[in-house]
PDB file of N, CA and C in Angstrom:
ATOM      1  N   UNK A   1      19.593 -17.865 -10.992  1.00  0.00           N
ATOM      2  CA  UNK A   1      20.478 -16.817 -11.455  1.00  0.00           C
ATOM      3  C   UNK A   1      20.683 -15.754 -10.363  1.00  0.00           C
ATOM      4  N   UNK A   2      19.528 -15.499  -9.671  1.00  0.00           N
ATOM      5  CA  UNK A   2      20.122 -14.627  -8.416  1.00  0.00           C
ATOM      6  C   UNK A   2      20.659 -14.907  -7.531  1.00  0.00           C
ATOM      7  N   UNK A   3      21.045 -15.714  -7.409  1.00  0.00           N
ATOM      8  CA  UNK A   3      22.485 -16.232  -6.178  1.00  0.00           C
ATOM      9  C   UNK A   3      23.463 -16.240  -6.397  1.00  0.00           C
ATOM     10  N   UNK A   4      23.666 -16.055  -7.765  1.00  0.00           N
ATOM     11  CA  UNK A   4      24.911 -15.242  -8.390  1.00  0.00           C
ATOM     12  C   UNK A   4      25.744 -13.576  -7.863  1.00  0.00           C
ATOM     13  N   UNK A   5      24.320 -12.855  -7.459  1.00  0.00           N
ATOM     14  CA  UNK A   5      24.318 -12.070  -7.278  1.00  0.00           C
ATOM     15  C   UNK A   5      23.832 -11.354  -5.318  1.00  0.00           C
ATOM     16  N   UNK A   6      25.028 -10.388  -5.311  1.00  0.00           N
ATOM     17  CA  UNK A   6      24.768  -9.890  -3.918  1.00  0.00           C
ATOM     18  C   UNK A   6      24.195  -8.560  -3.589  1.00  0.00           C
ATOM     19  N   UNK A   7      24.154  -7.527  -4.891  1.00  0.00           N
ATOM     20  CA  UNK A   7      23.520  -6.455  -5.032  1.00  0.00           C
ATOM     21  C   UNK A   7      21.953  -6.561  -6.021  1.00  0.00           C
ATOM     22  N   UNK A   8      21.525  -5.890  -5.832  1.00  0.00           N
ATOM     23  CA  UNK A   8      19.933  -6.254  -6.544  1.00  0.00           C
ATOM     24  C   UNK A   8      19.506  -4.612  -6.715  1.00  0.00           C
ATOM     25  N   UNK A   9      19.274  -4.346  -7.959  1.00  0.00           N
ATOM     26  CA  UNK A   9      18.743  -3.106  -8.572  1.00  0.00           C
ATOM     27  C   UNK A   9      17.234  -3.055  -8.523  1.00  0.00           C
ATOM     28  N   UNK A  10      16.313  -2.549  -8.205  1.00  0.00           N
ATOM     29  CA  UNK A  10      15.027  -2.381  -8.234  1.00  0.00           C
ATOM     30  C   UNK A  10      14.444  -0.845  -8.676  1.00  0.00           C
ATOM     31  N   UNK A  11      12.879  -1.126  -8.927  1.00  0.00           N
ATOM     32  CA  UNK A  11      12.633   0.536  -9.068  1.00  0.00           C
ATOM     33  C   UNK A  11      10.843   0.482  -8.631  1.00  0.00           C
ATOM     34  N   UNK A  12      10.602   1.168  -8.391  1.00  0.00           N
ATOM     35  CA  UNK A  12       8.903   1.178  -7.232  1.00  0.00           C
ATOM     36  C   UNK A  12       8.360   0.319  -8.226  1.00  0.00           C
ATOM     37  N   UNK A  13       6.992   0.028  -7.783  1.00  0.00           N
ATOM     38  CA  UNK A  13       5.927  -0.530  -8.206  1.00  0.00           C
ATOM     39  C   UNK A  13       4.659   0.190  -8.913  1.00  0.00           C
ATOM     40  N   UNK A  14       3.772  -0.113  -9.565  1.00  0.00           N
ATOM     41  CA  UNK A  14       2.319   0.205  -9.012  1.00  0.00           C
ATOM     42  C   UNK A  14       2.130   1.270  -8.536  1.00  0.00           C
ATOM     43  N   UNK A  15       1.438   2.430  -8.708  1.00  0.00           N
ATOM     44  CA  UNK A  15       0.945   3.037  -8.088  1.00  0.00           C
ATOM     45  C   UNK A  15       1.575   3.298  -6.785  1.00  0.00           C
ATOM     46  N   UNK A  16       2.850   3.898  -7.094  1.00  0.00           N
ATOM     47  CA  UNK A  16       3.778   4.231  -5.491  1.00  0.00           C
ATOM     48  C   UNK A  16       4.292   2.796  -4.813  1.00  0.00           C
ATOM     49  N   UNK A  17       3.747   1.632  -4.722  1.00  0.00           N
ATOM     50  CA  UNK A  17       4.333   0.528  -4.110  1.00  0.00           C
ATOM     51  C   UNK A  17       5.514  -0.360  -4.438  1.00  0.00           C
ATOM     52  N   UNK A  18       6.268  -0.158  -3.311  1.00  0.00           N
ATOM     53  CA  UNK A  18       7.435  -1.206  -3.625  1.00  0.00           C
ATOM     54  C   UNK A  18       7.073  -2.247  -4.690  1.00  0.00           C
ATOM     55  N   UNK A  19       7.636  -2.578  -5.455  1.00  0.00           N
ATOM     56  CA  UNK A  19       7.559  -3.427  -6.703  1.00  0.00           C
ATOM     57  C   UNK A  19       8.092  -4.786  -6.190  1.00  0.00           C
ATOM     58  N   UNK A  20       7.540  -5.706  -6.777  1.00  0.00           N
ATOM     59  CA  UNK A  20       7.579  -7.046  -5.928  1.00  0.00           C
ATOM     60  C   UNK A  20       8.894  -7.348  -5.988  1.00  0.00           C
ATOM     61  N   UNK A  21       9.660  -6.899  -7.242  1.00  0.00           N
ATOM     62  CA  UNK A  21      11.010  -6.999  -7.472  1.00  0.00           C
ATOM     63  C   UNK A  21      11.692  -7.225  -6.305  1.00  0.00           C
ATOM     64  N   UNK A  22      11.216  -5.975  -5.093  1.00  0.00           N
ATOM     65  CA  UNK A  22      12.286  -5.673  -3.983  1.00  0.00           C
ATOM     66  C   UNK A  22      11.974  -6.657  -2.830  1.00  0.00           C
ATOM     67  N   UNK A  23      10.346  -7.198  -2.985  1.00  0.00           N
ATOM     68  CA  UNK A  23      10.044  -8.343  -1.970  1.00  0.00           C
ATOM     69  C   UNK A  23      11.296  -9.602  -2.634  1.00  0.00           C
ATOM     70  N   UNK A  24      11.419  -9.875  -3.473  1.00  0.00           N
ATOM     71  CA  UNK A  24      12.091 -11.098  -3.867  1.00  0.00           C
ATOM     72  C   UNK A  24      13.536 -11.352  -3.698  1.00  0.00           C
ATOM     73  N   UNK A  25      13.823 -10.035  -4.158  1.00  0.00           N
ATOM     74  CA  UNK A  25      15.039  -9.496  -3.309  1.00  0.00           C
ATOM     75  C   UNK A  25      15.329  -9.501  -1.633  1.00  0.00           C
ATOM     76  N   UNK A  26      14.461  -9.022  -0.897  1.00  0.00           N
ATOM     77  CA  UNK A  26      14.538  -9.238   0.233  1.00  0.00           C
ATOM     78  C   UNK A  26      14.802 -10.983   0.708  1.00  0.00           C
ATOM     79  N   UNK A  27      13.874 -11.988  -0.066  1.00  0.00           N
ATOM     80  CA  UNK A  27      13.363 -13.293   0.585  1.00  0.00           C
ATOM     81  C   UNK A  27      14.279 -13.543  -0.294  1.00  0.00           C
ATOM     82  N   UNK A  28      15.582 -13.253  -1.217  1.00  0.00           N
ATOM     83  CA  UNK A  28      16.929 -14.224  -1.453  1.00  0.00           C
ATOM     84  C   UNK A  28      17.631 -13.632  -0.224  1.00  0.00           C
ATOM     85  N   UNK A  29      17.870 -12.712   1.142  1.00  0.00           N
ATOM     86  CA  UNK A  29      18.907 -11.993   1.269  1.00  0.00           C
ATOM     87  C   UNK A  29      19.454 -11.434   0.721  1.00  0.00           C
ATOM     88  N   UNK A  30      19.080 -10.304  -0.138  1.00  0.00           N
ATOM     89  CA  UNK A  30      20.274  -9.462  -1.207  1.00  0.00           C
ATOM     90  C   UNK A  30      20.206  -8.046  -1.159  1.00  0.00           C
ATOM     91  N   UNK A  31      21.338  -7.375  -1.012  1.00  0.00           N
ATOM     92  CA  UNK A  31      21.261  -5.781  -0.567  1.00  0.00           C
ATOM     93  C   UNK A  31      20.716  -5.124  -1.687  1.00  0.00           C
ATOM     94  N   UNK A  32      19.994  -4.301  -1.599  1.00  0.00           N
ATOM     95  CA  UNK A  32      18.751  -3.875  -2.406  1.00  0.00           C
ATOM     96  C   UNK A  32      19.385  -2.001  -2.834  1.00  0.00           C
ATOM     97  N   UNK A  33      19.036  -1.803  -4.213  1.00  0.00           N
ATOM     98  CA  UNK A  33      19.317  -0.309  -4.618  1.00  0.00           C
ATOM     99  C   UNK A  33      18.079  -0.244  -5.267  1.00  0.00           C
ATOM    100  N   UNK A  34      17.554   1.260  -4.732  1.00  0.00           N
ATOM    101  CA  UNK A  34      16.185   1.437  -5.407  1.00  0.00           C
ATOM    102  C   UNK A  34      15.725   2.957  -5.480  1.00  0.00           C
ATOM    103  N   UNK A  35      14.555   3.134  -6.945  1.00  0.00           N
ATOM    104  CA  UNK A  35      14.516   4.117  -7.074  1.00  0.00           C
ATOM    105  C   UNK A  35      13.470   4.034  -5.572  1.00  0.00           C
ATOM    106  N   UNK A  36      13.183   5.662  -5.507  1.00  0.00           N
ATOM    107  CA  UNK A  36      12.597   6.232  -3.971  1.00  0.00           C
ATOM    108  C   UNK A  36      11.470   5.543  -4.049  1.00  0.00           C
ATOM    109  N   UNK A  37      11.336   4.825  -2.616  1.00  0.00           N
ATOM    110  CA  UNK A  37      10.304   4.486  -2.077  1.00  0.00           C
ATOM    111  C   UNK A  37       9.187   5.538  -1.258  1.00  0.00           C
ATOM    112  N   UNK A  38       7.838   5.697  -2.048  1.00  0.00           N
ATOM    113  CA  UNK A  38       7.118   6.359  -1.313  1.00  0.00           C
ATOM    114  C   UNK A  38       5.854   6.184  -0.348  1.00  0.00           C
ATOM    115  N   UNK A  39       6.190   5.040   0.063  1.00  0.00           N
ATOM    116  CA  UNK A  39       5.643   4.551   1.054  1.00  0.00           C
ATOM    117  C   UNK A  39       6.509   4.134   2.484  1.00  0.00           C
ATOM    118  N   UNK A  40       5.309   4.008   3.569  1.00  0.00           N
ATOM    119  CA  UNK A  40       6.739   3.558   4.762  1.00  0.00           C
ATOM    120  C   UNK A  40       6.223   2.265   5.141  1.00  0.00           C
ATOM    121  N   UNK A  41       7.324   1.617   5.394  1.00  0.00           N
ATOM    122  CA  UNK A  41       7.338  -0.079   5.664  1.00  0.00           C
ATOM    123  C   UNK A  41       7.778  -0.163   7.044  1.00  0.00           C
ATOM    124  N   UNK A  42       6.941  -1.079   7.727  1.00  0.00           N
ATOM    125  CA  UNK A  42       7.172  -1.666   9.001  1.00  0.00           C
ATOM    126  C   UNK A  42       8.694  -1.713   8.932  1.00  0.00           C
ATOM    127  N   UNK A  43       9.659  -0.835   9.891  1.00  0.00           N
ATOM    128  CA  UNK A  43      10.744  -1.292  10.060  1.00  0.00           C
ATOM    129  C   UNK A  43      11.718  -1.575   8.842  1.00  0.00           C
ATOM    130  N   UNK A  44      11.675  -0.932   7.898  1.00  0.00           N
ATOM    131  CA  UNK A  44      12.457  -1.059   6.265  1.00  0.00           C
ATOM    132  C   UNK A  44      12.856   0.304   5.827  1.00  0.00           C
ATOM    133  N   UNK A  45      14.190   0.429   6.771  1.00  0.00           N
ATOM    134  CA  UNK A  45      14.984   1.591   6.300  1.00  0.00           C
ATOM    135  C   UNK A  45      15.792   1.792   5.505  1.00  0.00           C
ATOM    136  N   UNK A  46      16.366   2.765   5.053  1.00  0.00           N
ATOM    137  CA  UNK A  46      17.373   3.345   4.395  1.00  0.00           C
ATOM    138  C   UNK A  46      18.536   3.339   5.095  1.00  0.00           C
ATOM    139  N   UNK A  47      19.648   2.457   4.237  1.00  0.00           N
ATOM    140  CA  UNK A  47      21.235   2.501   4.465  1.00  0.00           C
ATOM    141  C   UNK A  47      20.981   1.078   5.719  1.00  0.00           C
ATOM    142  N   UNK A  48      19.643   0.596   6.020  1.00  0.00           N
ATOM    143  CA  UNK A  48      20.017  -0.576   6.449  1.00  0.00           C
ATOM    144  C   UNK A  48      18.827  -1.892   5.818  1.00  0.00           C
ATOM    145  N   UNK A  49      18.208  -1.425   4.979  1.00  0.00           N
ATOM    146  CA  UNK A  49      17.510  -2.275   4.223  1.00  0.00           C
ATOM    147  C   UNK A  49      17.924  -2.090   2.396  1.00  0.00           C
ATOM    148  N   UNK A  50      17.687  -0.774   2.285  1.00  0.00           N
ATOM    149  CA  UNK A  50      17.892  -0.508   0.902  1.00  0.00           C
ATOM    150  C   UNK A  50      18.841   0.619   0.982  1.00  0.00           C
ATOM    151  N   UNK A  51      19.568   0.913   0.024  1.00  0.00           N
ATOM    152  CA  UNK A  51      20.182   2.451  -0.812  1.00  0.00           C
ATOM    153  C   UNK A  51      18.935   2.929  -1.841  1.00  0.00           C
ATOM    154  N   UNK A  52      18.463   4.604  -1.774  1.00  0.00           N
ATOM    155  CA  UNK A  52      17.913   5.157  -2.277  1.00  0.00           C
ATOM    156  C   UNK A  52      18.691   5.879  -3.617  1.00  0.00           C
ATOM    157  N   UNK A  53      18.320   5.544  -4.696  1.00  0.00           N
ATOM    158  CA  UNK A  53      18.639   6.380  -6.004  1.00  0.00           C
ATOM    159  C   UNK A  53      17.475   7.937  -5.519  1.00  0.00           C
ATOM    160  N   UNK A  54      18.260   8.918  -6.081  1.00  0.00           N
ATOM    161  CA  UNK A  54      17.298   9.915  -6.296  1.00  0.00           C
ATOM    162  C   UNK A  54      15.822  10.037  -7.311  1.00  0.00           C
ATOM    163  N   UNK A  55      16.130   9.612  -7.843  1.00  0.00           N
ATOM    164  CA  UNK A  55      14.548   9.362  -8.911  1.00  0.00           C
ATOM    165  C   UNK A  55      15.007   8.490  -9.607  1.00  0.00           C
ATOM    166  N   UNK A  56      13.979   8.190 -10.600  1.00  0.00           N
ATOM    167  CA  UNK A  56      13.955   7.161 -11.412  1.00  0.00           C
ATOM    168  C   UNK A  56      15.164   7.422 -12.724  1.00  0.00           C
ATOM    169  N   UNK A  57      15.205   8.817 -12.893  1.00  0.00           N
ATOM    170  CA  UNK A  57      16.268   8.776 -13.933  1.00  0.00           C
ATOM    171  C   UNK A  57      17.945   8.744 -13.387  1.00  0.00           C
ATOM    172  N   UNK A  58      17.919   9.018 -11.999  1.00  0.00           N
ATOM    173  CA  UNK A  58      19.500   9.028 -11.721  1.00  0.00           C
ATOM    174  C   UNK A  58      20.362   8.018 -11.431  1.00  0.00           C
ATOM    175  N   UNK A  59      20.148   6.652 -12.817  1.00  0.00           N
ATOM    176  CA  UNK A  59      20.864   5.954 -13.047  1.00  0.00           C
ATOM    177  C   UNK A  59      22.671   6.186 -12.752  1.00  0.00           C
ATOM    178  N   UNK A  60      23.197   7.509 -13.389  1.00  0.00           N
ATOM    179  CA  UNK A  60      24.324   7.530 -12.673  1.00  0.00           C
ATOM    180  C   UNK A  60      24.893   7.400 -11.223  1.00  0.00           C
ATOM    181  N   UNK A  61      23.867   7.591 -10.407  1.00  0.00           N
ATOM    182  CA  UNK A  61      24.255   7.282  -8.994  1.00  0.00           C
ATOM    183  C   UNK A  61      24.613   5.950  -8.776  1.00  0.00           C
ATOM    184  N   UNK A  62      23.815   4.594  -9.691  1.00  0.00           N
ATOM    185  CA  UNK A  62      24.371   3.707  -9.450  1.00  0.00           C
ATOM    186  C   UNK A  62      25.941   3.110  -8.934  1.00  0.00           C
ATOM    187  N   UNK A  63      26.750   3.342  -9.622  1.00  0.00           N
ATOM    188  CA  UNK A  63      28.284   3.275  -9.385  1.00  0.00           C
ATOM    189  C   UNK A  63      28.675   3.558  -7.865  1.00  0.00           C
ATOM    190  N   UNK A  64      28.065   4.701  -7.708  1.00  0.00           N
ATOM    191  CA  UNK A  64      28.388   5.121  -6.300  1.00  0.00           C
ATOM    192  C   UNK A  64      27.400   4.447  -5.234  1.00  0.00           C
ATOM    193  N   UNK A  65      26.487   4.327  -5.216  1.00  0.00           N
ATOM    194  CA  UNK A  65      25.444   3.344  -4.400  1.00  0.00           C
ATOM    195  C   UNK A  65      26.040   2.220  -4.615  1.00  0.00           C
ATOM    196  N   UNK A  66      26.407   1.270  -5.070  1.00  0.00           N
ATOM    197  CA  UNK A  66      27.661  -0.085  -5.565  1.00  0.00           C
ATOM    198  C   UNK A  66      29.060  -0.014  -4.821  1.00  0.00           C
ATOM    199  N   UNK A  67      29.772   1.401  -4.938  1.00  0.00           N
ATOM    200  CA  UNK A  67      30.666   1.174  -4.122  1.00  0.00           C
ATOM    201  C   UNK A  67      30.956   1.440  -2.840  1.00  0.00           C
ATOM    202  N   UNK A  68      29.249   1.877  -2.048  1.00  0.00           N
ATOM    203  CA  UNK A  68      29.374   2.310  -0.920  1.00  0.00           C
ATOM    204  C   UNK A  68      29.164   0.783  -0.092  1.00  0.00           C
ATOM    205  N   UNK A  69      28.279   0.278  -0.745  1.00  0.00           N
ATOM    206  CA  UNK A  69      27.732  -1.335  -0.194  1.00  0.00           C
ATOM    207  C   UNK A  69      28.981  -2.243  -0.611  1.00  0.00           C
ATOM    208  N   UNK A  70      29.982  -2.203  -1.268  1.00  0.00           N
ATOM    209  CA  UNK A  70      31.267  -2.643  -1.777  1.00  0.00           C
ATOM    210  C   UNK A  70      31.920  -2.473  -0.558  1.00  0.00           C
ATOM    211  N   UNK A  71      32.583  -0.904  -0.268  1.00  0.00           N
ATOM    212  CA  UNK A  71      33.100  -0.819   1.109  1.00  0.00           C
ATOM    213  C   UNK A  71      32.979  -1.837   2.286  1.00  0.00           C
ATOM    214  N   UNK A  72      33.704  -1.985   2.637  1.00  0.00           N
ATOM    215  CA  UNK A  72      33.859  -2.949   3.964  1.00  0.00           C
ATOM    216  C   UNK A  72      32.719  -4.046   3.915  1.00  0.00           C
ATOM    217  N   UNK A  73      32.526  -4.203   2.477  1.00  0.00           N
ATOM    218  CA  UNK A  73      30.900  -5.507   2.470  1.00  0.00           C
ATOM    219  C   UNK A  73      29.790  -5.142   3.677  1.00  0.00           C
ATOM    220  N   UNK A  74      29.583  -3.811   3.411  1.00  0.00           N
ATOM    221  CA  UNK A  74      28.191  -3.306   3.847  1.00  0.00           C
ATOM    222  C   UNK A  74      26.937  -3.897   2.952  1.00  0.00           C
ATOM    223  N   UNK A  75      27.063  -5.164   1.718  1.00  0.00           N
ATOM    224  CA  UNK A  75      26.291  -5.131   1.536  1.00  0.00           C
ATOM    225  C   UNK A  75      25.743  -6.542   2.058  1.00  0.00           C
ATOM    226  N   UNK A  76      27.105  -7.528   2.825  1.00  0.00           N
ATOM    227  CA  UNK A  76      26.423  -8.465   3.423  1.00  0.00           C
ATOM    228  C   UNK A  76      25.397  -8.373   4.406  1.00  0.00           C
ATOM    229  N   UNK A  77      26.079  -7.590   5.131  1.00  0.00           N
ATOM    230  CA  UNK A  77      25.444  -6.867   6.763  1.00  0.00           C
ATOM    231  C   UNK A  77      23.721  -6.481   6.046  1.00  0.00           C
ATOM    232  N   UNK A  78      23.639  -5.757   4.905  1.00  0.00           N
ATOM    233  CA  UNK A  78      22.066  -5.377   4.182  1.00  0.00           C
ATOM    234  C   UNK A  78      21.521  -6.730   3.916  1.00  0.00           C
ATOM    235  N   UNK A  79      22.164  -7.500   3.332  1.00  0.00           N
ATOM    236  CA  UNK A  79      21.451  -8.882   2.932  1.00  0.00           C
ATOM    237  C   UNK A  79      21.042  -9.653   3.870  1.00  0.00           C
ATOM    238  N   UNK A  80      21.704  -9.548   4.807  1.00  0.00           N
ATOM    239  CA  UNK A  80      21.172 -10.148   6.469  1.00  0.00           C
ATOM    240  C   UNK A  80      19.916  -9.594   6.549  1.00  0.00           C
ATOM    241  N   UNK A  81      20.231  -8.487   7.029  1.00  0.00           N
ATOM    242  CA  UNK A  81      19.096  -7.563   7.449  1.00  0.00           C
ATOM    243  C   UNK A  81      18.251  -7.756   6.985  1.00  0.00           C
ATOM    244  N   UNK A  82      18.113  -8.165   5.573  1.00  0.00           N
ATOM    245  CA  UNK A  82      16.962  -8.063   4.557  1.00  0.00           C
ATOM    246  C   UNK A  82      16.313  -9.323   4.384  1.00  0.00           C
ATOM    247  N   UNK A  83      17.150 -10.608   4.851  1.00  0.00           N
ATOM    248  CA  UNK A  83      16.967 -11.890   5.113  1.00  0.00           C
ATOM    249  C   UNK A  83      15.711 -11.965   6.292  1.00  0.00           C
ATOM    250  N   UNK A  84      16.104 -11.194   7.374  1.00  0.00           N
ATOM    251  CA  UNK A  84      15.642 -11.223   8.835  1.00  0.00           C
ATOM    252  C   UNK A  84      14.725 -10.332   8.502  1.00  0.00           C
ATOM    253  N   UNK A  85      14.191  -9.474   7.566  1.00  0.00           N
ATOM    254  CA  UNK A  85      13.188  -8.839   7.527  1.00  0.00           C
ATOM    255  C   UNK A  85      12.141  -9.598   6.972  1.00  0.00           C
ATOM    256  N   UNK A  86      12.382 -10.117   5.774  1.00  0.00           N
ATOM    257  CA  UNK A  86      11.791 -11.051   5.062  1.00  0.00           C
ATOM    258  C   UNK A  86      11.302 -11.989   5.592  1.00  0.00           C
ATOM    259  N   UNK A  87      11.633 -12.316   6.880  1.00  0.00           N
ATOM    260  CA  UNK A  87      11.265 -13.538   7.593  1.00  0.00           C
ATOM    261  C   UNK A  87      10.046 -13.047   8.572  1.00  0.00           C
ATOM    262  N   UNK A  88      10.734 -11.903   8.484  1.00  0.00           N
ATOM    263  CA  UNK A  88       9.487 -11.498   9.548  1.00  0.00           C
ATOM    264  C   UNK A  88       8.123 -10.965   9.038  1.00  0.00           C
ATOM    265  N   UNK A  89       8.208 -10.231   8.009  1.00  0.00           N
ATOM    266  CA  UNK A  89       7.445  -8.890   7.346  1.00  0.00           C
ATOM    267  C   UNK A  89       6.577 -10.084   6.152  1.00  0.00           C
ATOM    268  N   UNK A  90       7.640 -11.316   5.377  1.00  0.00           N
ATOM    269  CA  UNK A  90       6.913 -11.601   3.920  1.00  0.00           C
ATOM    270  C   UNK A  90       7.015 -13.067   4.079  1.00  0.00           C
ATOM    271  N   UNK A  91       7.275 -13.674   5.133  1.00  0.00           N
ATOM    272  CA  UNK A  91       7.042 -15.265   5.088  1.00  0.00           C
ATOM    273  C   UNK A  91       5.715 -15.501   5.602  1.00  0.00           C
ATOM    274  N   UNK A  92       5.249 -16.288   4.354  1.00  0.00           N
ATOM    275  CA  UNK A  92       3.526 -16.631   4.174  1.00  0.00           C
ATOM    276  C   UNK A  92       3.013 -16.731   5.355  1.00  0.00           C
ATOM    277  N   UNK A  93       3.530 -17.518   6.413  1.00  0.00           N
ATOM    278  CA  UNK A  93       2.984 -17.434   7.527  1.00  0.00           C
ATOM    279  C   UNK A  93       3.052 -16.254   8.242  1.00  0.00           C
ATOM    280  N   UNK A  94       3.840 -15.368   8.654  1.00  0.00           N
ATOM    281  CA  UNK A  94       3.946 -14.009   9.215  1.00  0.00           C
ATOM    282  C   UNK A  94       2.759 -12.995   8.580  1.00  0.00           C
ATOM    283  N   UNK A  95       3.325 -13.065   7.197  1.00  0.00           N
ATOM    284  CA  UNK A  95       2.180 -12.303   6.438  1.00  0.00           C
ATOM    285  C   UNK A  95       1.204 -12.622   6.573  1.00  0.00           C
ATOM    286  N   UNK A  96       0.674 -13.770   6.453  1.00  0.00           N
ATOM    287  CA  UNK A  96      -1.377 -13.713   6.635  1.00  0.00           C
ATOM    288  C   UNK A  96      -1.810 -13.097   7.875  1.00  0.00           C
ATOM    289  N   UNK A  97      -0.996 -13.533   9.142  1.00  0.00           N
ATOM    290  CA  UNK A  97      -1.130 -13.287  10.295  1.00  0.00           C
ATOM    291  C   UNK A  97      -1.332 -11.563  10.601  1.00  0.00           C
ATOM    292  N   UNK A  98      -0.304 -11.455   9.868  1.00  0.00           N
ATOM    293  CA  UNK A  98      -0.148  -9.714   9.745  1.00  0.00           C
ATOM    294  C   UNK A  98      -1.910  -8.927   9.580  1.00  0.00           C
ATOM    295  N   UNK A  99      -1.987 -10.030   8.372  1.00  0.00           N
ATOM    296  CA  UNK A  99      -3.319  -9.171   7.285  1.00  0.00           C
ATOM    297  C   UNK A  99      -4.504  -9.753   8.759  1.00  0.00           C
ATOM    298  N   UNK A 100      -4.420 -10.560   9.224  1.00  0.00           N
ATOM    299  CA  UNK A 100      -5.530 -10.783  10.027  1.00  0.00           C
ATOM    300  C   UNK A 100      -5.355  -9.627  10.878  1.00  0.00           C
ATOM    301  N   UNK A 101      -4.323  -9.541  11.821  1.00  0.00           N
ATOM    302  CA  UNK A 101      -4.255  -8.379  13.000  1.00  0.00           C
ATOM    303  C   UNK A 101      -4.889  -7.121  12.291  1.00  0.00           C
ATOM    304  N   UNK A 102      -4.922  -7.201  11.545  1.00  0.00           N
ATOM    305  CA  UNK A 102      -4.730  -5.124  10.757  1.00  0.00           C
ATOM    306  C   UNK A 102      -6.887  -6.163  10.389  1.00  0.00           C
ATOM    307  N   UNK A 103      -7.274  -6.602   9.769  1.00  0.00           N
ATOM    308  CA  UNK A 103      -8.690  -7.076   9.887  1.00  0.00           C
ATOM    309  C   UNK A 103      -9.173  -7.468  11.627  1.00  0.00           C
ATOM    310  N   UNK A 104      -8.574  -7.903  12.452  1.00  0.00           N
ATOM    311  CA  UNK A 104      -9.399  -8.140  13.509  1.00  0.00           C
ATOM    312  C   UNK A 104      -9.619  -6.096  14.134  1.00  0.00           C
ATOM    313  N   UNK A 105      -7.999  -5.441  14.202  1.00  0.00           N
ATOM    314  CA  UNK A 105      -8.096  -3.964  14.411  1.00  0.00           C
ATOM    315  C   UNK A 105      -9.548  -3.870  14.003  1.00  0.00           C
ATOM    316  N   UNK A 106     -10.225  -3.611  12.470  1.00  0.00           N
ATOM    317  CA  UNK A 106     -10.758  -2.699  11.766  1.00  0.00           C
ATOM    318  C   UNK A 106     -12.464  -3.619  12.565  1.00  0.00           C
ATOM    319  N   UNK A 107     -12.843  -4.271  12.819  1.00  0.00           N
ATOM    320  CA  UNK A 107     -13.602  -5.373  13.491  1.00  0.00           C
ATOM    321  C   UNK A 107     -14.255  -4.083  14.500  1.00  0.00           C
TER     322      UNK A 107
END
């Protein structure tokens, strides 16, 4: 059902963490709208990974976060991006590798 789709709505996780929602999103390629992220991610910005809603209740911004990624299909150019992040940041192999470097560091 999500390949239907080229925009992807999300909202944090857990205890402040991106919600896996937005990992899954990332690993289809799909331009991502989300409430505020309060954490910082290797290289996972704003206006080129995700659109930021103001909080969790300012559902009305939606429309307008939709038709900015609408414009000139800024939201393919995000789904790329988010493709090529995903590849780098959340493919099983990248990722373990990751978690080892950040464990050999603490060593």
């Amino acid at each position: 059902m999500l390949n239907n789709y080229n925009i992807c709505i999300a909202d944090d996780g857990l205890k402040d963490t991106p919600g896996w929602k937005i990992g899954e999103y990332l690993l289809f390629g799909k331009a991502v709208i989300t409430t505020p992220l309060n954490i910082d991610l290797d290289n996972f910005n704003e206006h080129i990974n995700y659109e930021k809603l103001c909080n969790r209740s300012s559902y009305l911004e939606l429309p307008e976060k939709i038709e900015y990624l609408l414009d000139g299909k800024k939201y393919l150019k995000m789904g790329e991006d988010n493709l090529m992040w995903s590849e780098i940041y959340l493919h099983p192999k990248n990722y373990i590798q990751r978690i080892l470097s950040i464990i050999k560091k603490d060593i």
